[in-house]
Protein backbone atom coordinates (compact mmCIF):
# COMPACT_ATOMS: atom_id res chain seq x y z
CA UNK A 1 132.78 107.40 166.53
CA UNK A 2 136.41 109.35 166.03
CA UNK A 3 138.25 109.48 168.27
CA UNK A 4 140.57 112.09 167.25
CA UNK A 5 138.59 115.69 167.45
CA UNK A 6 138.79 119.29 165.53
CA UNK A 7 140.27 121.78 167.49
CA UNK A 8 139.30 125.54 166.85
CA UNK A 9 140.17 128.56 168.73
CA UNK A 10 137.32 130.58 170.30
CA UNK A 11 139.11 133.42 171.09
CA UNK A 12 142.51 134.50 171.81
CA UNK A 13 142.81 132.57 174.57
CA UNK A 14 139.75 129.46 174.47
CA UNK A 15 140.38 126.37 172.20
CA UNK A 16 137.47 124.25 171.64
CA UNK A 17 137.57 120.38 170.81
CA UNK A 18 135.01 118.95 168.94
CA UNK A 19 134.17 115.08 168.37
CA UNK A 20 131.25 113.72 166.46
CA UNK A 21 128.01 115.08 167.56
CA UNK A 22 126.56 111.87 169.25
CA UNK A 23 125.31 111.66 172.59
CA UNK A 24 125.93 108.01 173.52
CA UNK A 25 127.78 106.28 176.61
CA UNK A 26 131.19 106.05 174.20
CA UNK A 27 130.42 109.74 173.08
CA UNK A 28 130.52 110.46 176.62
CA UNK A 29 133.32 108.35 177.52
CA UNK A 30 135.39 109.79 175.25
CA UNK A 31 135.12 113.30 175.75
CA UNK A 32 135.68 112.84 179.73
CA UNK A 33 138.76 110.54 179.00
CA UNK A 34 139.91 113.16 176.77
CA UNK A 35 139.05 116.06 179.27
CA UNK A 36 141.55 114.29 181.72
CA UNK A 37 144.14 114.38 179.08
CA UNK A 38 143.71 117.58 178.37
CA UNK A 39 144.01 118.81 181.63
CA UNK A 40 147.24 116.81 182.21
CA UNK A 41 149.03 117.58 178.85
CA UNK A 42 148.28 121.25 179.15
CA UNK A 43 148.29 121.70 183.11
CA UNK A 44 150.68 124.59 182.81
CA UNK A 45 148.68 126.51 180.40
CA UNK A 46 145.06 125.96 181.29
CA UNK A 47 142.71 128.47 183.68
CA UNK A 48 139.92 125.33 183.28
CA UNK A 49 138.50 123.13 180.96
CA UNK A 50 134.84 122.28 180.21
CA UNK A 51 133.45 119.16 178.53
CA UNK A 52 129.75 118.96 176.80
CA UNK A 53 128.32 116.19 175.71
CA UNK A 54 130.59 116.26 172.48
CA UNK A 55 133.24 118.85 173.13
CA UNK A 56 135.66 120.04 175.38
CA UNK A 57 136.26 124.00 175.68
CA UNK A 58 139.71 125.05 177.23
CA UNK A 59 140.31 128.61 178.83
CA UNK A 60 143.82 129.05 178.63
CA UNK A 61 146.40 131.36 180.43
CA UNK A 62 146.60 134.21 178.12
CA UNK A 63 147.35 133.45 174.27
CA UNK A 64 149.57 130.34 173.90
CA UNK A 65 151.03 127.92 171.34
CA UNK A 66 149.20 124.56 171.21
CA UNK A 67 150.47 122.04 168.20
CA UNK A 68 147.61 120.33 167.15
CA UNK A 69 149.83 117.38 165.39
CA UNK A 70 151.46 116.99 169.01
CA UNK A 71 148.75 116.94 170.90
CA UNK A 72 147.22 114.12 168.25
CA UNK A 73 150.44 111.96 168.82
CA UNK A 74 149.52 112.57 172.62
CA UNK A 75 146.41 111.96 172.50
CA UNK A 76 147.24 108.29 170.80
CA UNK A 77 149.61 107.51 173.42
CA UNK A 78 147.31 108.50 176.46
CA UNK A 79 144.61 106.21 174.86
CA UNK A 80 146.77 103.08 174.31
CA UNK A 81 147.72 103.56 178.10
CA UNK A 82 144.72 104.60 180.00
CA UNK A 83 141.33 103.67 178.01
CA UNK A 84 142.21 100.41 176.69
CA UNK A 85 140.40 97.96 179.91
CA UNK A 86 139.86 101.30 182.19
CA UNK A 87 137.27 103.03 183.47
CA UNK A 88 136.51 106.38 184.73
CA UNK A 89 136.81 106.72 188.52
CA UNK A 90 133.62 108.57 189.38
CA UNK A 91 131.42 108.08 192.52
CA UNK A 92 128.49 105.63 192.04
CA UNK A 93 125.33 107.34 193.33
CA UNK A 94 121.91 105.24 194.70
CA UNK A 95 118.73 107.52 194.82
CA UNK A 96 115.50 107.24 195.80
CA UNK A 97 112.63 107.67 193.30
CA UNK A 98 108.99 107.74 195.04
CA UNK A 99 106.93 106.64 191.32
CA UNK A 100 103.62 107.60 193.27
CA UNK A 101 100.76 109.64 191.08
CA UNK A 102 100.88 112.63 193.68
CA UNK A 103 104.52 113.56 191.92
CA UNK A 104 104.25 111.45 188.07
CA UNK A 105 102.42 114.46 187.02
CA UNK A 106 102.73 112.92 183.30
CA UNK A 107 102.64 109.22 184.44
CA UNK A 108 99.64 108.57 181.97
CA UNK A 109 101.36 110.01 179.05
CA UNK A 110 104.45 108.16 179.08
CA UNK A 111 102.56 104.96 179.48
CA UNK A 112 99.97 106.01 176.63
CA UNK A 113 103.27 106.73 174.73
CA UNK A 114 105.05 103.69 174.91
CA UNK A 115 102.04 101.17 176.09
CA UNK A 116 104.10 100.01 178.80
CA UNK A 117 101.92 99.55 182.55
CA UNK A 118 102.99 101.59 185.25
CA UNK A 119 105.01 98.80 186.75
CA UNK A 120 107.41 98.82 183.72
CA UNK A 121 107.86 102.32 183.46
CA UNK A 122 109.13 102.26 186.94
CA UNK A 123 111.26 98.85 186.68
CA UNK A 124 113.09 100.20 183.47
CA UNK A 125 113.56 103.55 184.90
CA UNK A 126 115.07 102.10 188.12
CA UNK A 127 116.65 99.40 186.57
CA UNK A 128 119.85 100.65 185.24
CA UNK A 129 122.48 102.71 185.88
CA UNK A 130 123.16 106.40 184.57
CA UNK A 131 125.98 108.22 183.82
CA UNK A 132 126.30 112.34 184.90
CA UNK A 133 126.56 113.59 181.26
CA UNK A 134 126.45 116.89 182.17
CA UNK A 135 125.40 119.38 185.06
CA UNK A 136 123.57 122.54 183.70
CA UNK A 137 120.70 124.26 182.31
CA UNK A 138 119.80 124.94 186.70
CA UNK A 139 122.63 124.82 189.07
CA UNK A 140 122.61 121.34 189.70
CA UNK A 141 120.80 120.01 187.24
CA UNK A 142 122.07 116.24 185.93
CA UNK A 143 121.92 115.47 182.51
CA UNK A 144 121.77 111.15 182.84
CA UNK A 145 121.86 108.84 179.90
CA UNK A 146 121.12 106.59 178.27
CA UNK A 147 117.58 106.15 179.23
CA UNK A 148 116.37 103.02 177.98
CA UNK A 149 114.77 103.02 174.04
CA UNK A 150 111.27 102.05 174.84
CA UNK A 151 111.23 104.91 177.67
CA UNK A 152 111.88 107.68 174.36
CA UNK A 153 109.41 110.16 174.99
CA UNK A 154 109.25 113.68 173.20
CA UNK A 155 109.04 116.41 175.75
CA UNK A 156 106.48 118.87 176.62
CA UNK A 157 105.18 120.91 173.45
CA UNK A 158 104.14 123.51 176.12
CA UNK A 159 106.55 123.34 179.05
CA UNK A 160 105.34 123.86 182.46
CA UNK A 161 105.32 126.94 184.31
CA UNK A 162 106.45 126.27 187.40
CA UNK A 163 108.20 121.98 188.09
CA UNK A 164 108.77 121.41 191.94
CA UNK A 165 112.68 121.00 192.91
CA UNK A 166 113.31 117.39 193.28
CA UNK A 167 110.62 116.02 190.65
CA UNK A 168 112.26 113.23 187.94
CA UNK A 169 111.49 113.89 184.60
CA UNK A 170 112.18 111.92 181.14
CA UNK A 171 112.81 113.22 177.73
CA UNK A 172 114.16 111.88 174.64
CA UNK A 173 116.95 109.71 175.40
CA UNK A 174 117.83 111.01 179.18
CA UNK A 175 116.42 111.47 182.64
CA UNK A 176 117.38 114.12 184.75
CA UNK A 177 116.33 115.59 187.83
CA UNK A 178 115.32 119.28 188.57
CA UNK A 179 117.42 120.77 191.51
CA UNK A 180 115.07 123.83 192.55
CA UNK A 181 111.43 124.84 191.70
CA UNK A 182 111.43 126.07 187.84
CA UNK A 183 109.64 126.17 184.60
CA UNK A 184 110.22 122.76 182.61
CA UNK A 185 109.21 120.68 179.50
CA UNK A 186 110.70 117.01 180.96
CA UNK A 187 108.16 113.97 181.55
CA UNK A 188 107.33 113.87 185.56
CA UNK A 189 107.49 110.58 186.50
CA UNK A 190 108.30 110.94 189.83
CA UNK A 191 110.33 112.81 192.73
CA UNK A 192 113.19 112.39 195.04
CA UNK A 193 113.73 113.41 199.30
CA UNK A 194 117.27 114.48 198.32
CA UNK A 195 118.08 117.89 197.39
CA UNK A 196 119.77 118.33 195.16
CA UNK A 197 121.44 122.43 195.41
CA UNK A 198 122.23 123.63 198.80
CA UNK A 199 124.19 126.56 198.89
CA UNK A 200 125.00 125.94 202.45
CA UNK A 201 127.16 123.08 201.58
CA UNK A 202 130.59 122.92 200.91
CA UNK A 203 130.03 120.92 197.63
CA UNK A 204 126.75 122.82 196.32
CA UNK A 205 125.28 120.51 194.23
CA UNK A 206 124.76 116.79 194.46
CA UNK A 207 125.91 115.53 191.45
CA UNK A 208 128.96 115.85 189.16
CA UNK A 209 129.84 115.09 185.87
CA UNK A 210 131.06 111.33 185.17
CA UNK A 211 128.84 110.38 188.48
CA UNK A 212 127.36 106.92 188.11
CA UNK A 213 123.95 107.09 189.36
CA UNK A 214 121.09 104.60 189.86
CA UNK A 215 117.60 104.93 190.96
CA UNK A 216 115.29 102.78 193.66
CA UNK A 217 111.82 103.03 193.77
CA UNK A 218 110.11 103.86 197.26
CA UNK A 219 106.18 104.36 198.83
CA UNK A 220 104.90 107.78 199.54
CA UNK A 221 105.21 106.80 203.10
CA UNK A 222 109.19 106.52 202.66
CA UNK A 223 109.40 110.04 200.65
CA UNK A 224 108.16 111.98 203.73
CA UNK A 225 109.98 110.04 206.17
CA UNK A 226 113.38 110.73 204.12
CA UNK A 227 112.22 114.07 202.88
CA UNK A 228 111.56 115.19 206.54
CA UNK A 229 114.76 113.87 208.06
CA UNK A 230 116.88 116.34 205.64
CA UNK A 231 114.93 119.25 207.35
């Protein structure tokens, strides 16, 4: 992948840095190391920045001046000093996952799909860790990757109506989570006690981007115990 990216203004006062469209743990990597360089070579200037899976946008104060060859020769320096044997300092999440059939609404699917038994759908799902991509589409929402290759399953060709808030679905190459009740297209293979939005809380939403999450499998039994002690 490059690691050096196009930049483009928006508008008058939005850049917008683009790497290679990939979606892969050094795609994602990069762009959040780069985020945080952003953010420090530009502190003065910037309102906020926000980083996608392969770009970073940057609302600036008003129409400024950025040199793209300086920022480059930055950029170079930044790397040789901070990603070379470093890692990004994000929480590390553990959730529970109950795998039951009364919330793996397409259960049967994925293991038609990818002739796996139900006990290896659950064991690859569970056992890995994830990395926040992203947090959008629903306020809250957590875009994790990479799901394991022989989990690849094509969403929904007609989405559901109406996906209960906390159900675990699968598409493609990611997992995610649902934060509130909404229409969806992802695999359900399951569903967690947390919530994930609460509007009531001083930090809204449970996850955040460069989060490193990983999921446990529990009974039925366990869901309502947790899921009634957050009441």
């Amino acid at each position: 992948m490059n690691d050096f990216p196009k930049m483009m203004w928006v508008s008058q006062n939005t850049l917008r840095f683009a790497f290679s469209e990939e979606i892969s743990q050094e795609s994602f990597l990069l762009v959040q190391h780069f985020n945080r360089f952003i953010r420090k070579f530009l502190q003065h200037q910037i309102i906020e920045t926000v980083a996608g899976y392969y770009t970073i946008t940057v609302y600036l104060k008003g129409r400024q001046h950025v040199s793209y060859e300086k920022l480059l020769e930055q950029w170079q320096h930044y790397q040789i000093e901070t990603m070379n044997g470093s890692h990004l300092i994000g929480r590390e999440l553990t959730v529970p996952i109950c795998y039951d059939e009364e919330f793996a609404l397409d259960m049967e699917r994925v293991m038609e799909h990818t002739k796996l038994s139900y006990e290896e759908v659950v064991s690859l799902h569970s056992g890995r860790s994830y990395a926040v991509h992203l947090v959008g589409f629903l306020p809250g929402f957590p875009y994790l990757g990479e799901l394991d290759s022989r989990l690849h399953v094509p969403r929904l060709q007609k989405p559901r109506k109406l996906v209960d808030a906390s159900s675990v679905g699968i598409g493609g190459r990611q997992t995610g989570i649902y934060p509130i009740d909404s229409p969806g297209g992802w695999n359900i293979i399951g569903r967690t006690p947390h919530r994930l939005f609460d509007v009531k809380n001083n930090e809204p939403t449970l996850f955040q981007t460069g989060d490193s999450v990983t999921f446990y499998a529990i009974t039925k039994q366990e869901f309502y115990n947790m899921n009634q002690e957050r009441v």
